[in-house]
Every structure is written in structure tokens, then in C-alpha cells.
C-alpha atoms as a PDB file:
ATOM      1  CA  UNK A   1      24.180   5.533  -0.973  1.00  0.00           C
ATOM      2  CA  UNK A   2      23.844   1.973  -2.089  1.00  0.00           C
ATOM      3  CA  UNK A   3      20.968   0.372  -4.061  1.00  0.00           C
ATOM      4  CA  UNK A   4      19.536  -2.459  -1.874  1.00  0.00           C
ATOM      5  CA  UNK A   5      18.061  -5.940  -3.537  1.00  0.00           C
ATOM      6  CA  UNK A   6      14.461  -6.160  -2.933  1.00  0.00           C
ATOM      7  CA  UNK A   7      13.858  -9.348  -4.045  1.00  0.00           C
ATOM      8  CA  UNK A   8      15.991 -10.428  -0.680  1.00  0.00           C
ATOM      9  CA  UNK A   9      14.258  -7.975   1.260  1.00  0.00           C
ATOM     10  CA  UNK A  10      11.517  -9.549   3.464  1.00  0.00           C
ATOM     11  CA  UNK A  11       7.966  -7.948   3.645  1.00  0.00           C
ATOM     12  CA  UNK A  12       8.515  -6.826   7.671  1.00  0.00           C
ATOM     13  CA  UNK A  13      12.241  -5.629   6.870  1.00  0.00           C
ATOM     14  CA  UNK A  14      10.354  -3.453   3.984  1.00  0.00           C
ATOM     15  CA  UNK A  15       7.486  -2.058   5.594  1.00  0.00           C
ATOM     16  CA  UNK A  16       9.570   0.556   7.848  1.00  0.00           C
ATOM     17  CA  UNK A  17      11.523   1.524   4.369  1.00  0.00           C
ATOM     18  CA  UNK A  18       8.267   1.927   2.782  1.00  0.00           C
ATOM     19  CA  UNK A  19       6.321   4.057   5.600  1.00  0.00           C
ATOM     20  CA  UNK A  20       9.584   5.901   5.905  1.00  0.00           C
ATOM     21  CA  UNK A  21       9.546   7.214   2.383  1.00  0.00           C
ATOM     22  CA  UNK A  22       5.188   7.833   2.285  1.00  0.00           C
ATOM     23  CA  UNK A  23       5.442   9.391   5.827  1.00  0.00           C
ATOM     24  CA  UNK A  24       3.491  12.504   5.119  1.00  0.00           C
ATOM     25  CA  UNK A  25       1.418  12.241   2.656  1.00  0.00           C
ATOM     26  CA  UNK A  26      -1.515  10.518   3.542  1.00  0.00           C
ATOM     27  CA  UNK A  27      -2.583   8.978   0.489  1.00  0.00           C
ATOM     28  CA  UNK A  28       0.733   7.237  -0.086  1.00  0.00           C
ATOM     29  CA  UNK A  29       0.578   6.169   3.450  1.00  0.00           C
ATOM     30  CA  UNK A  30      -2.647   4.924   3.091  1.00  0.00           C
ATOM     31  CA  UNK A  31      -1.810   2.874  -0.142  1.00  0.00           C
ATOM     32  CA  UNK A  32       1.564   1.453   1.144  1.00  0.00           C
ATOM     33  CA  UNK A  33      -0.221   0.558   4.636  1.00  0.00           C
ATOM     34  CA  UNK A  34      -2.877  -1.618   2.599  1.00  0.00           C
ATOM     35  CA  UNK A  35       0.209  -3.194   0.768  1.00  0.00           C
ATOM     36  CA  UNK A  36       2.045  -4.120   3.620  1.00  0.00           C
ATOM     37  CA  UNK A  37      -1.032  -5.219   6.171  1.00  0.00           C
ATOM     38  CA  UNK A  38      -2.097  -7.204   3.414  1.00  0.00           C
ATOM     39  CA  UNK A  39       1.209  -8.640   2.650  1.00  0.00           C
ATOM     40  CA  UNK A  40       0.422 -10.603  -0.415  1.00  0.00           C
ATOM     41  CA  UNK A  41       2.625  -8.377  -2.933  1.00  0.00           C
ATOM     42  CA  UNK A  42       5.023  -8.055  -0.693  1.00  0.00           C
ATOM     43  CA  UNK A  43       5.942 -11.330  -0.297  1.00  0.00           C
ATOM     44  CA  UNK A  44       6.096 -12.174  -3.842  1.00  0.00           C
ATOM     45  CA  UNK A  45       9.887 -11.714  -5.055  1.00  0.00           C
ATOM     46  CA  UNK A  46       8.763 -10.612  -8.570  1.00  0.00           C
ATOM     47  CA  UNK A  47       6.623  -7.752  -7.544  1.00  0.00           C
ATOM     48  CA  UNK A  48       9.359  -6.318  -4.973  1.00  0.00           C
ATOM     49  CA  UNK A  49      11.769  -6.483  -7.876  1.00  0.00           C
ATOM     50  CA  UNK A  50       9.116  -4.526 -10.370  1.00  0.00           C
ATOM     51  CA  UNK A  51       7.795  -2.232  -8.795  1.00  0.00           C
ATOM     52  CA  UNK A  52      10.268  -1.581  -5.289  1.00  0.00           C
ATOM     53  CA  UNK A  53      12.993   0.250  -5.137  1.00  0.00           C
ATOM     54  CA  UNK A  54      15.476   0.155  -1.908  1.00  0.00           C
ATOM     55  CA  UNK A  55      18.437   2.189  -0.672  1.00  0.00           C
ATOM     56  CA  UNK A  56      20.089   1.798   2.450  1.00  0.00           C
ATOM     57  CA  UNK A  57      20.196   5.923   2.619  1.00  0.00           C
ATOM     58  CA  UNK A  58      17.173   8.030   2.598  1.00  0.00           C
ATOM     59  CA  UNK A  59      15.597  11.132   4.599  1.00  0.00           C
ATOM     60  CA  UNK A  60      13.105  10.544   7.402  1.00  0.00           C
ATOM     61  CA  UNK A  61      10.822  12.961   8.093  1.00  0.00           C
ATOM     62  CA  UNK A  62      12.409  14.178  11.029  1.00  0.00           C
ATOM     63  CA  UNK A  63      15.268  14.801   8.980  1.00  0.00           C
ATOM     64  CA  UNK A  64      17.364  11.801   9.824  1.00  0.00           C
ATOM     65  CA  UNK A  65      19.136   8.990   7.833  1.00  0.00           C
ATOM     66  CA  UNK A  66      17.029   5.923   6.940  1.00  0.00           C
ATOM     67  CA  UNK A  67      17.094   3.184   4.724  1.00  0.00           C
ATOM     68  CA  UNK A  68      14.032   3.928   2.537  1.00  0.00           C
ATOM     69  CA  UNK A  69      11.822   2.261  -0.335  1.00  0.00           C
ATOM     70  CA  UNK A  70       9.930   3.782  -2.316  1.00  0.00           C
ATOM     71  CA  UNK A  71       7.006   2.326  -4.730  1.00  0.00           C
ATOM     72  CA  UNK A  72       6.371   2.606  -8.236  1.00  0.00           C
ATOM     73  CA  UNK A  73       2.830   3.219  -9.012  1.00  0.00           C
ATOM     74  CA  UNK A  74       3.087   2.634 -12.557  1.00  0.00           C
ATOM     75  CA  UNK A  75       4.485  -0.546 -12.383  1.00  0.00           C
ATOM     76  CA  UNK A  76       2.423  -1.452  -9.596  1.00  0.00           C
ATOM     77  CA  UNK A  77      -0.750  -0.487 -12.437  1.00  0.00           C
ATOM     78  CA  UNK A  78       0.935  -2.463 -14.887  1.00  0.00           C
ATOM     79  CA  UNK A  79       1.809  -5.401 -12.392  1.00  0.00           C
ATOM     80  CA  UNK A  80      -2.196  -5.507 -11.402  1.00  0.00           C
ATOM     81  CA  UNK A  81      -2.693  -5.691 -15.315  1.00  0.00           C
ATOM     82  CA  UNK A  82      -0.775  -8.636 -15.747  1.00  0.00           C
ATOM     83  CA  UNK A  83      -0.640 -11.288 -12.845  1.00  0.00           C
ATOM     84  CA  UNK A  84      -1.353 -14.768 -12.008  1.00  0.00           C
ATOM     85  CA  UNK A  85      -3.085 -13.676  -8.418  1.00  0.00           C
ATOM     86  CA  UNK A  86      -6.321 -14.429  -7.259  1.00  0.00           C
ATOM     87  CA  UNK A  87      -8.800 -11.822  -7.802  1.00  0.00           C
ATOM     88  CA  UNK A  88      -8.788 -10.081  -4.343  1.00  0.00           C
ATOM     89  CA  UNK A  89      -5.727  -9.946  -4.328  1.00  0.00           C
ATOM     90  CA  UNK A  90      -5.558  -7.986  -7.665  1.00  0.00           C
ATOM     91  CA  UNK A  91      -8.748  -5.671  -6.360  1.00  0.00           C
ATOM     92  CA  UNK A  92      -5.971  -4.816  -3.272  1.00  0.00           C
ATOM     93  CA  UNK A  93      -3.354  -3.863  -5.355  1.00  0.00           C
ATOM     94  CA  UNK A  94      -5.597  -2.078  -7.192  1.00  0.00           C
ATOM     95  CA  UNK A  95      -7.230   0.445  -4.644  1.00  0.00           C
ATOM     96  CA  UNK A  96      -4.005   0.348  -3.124  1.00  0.00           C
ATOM     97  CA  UNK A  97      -2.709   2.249  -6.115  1.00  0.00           C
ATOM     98  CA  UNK A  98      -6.056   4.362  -6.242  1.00  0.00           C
ATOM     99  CA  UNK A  99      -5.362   5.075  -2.747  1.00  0.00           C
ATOM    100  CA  UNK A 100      -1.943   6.723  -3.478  1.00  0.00           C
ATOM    101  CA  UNK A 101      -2.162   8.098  -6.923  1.00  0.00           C
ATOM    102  CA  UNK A 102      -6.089   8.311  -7.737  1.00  0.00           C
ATOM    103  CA  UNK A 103      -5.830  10.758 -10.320  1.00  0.00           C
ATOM    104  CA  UNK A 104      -3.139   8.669 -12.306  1.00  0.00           C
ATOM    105  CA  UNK A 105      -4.567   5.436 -11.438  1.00  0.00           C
ATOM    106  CA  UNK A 106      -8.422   5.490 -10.614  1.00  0.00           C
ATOM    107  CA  UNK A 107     -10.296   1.654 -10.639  1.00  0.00           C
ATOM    108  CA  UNK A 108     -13.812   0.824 -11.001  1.00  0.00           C
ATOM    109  CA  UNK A 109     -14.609   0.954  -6.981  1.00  0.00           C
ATOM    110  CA  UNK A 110     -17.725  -1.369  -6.828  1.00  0.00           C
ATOM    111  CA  UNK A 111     -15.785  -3.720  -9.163  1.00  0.00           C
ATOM    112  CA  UNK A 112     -12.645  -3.695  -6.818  1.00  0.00           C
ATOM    113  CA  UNK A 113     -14.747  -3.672  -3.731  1.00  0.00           C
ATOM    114  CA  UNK A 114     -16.976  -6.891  -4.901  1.00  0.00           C
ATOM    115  CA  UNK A 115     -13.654  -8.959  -5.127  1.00  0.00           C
ATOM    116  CA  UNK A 116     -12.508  -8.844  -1.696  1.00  0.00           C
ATOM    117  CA  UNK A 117     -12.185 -11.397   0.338  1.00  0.00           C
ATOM    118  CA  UNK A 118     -13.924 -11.183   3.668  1.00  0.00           C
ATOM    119  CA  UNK A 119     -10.394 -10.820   5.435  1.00  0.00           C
ATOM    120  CA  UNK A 120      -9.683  -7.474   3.440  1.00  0.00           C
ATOM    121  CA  UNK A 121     -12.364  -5.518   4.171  1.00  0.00           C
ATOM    122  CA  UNK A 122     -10.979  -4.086   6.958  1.00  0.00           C
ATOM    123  CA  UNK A 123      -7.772  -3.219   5.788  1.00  0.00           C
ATOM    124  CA  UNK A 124      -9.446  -1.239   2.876  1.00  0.00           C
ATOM    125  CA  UNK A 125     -11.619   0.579   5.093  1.00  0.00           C
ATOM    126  CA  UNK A 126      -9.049   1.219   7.477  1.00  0.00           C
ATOM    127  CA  UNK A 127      -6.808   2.697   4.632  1.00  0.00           C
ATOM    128  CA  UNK A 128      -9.760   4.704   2.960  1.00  0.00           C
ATOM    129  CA  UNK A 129     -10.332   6.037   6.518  1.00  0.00           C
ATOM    130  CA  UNK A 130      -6.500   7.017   6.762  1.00  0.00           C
ATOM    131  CA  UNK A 131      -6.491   9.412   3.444  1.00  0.00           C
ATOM    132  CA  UNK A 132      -9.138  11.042   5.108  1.00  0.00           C
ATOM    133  CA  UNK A 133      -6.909  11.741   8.052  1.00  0.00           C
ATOM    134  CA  UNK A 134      -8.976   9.908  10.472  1.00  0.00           C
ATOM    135  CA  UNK A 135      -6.028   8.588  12.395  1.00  0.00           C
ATOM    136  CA  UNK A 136      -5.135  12.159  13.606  1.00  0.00           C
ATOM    137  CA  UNK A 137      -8.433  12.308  15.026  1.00  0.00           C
ATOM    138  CA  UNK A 138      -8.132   9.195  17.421  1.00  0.00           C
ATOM    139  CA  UNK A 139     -11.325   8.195  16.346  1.00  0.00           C
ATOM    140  CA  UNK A 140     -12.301   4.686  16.585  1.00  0.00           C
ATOM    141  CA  UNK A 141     -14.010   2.888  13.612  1.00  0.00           C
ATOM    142  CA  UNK A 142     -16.821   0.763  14.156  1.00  0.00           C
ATOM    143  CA  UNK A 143     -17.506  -1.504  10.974  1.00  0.00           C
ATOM    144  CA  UNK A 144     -21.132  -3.030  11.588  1.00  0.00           C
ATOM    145  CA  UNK A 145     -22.462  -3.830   8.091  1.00  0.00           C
ATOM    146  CA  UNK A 146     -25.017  -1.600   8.840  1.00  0.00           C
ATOM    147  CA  UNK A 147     -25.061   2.120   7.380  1.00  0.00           C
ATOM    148  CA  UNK A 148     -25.810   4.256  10.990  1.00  0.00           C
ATOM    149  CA  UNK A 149     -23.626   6.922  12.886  1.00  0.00           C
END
């Protein structure tokens, strides 16, 4: 087993390491999915190398040998606490956090959901709708703007 260097790790090189090791557990997945379709954070050489740990061996699921990466809410929490990002981007990393490890690291929702930018809406519904397990259900998501069934 051999540590891997995130910080030379690209974003679509991690994202398989990274659903590899939340594979399972819905609320990771969900949190991890939001980081990498949103792809600011992991792009950003810094935050790979605080809060991302690679190694080239790992379990899958289906009990074969992967690389794997895993994330590290706390620094994640501690990264949203102290960065130079834009605000949405912050409010991302934020629920994305909530997402995985709400009881550790709950956010102010309407505060995080006022910051978005128009472009991340969806990928925050689409990863609230995951923890729910709404992707087992093949259901289809219809995001009007209007609150009806």
C-alpha cells in the first residue's frame, strides 16, 4: 500500500477514489457527489492536500482492490472556516459536509442555501435527494420553483 499525492491528483482521476471509499453509505455519497459535480474544491491543490487522503490500495465494495480516497470532514469544516472562496462556493462545501457528517458538522441551512449560485442548486438538491435514497427508487426529479407534487 502506497500513500498517493493528492495535490497531483486531478479532480476526474479522484472522483472514482472518492465514490469508491463512500460507496454505501449514502450520506457520504451524497456529500462527496456534491464535491466532485461541483468541482471547485477539488480542483484547488491546497484543499486536496488538507483534507484528501489517497492510496493506490483500498477495498471496493464488491470486495476488490481499488485505489481509494477518502475525505476528512474535519478538515473539510475547518477548510470552509478559513478560505479565500467566493461565498457559494463556501455554502457547497459546507452542506457538503452536513450532507456526510450532519451530526458532527450541521450549518445554518437557509444561510447556506441563500448563497448559492444559480448553477448549484441542482447539485444540492440532487445530493439532498440522494441521502434520502431516492436514486434507488428511479425516480425522476422535477425542480419547478414551484412547491406541488
Amino acid at each position: 500500500m502506497a500513500e498517493l499525492d493528492t495535490t497531483t491528483l486531478t479532480p476526474d482521476q479522484l472522483a472514482p477514489m472518492l465514490r469508491c471509499w463512500a460507496a454505501g453509505m449514502e450520506n457520504v455519497e451524497a456529500g462527496v457527489e456534491l464535491l466532485i459535480t461541483h468541482r471547485y474544491w477539488l480542483e484547488r491543490g491546497d484543499f486536496r492536500a488538507a483534507c484528501i487522503t489517497a492510496d493506490d490500495h483500498g477495498w471496493s465494495p464488491d470486495g476488490t482492490i481499488c485505489s481509494i480516497a477518502t475525505v476528512d470532514w474535519d478538515a473539510v469544516t475547518a477548510t470552509a472556516k478559513d478560505t479565500d472562496a467566493p461565498p457559494a462556493a463556501g455554502s457547497v462545501l459546507r452542506l457538503a459536509c452536513a450532507l456526510a457528517d450532519g451530526v458532527k458538522h450541521a450549518v445554518a441551512l437557509g444561510k447556506e442555501l441563500q448563497n448559492l449560485e444559480p448553477s448549484d442548486v441542482p447539485l444540492v438538491l440532487e445530493a439532498v435527494a440522494h441521502t434520502t435514497g431516492r436514486h434507488h427508487a428511479d425516480a425522476a426529479l422535477r425542480v419547478t420553483g414551484r412547491f406541488e407534487l
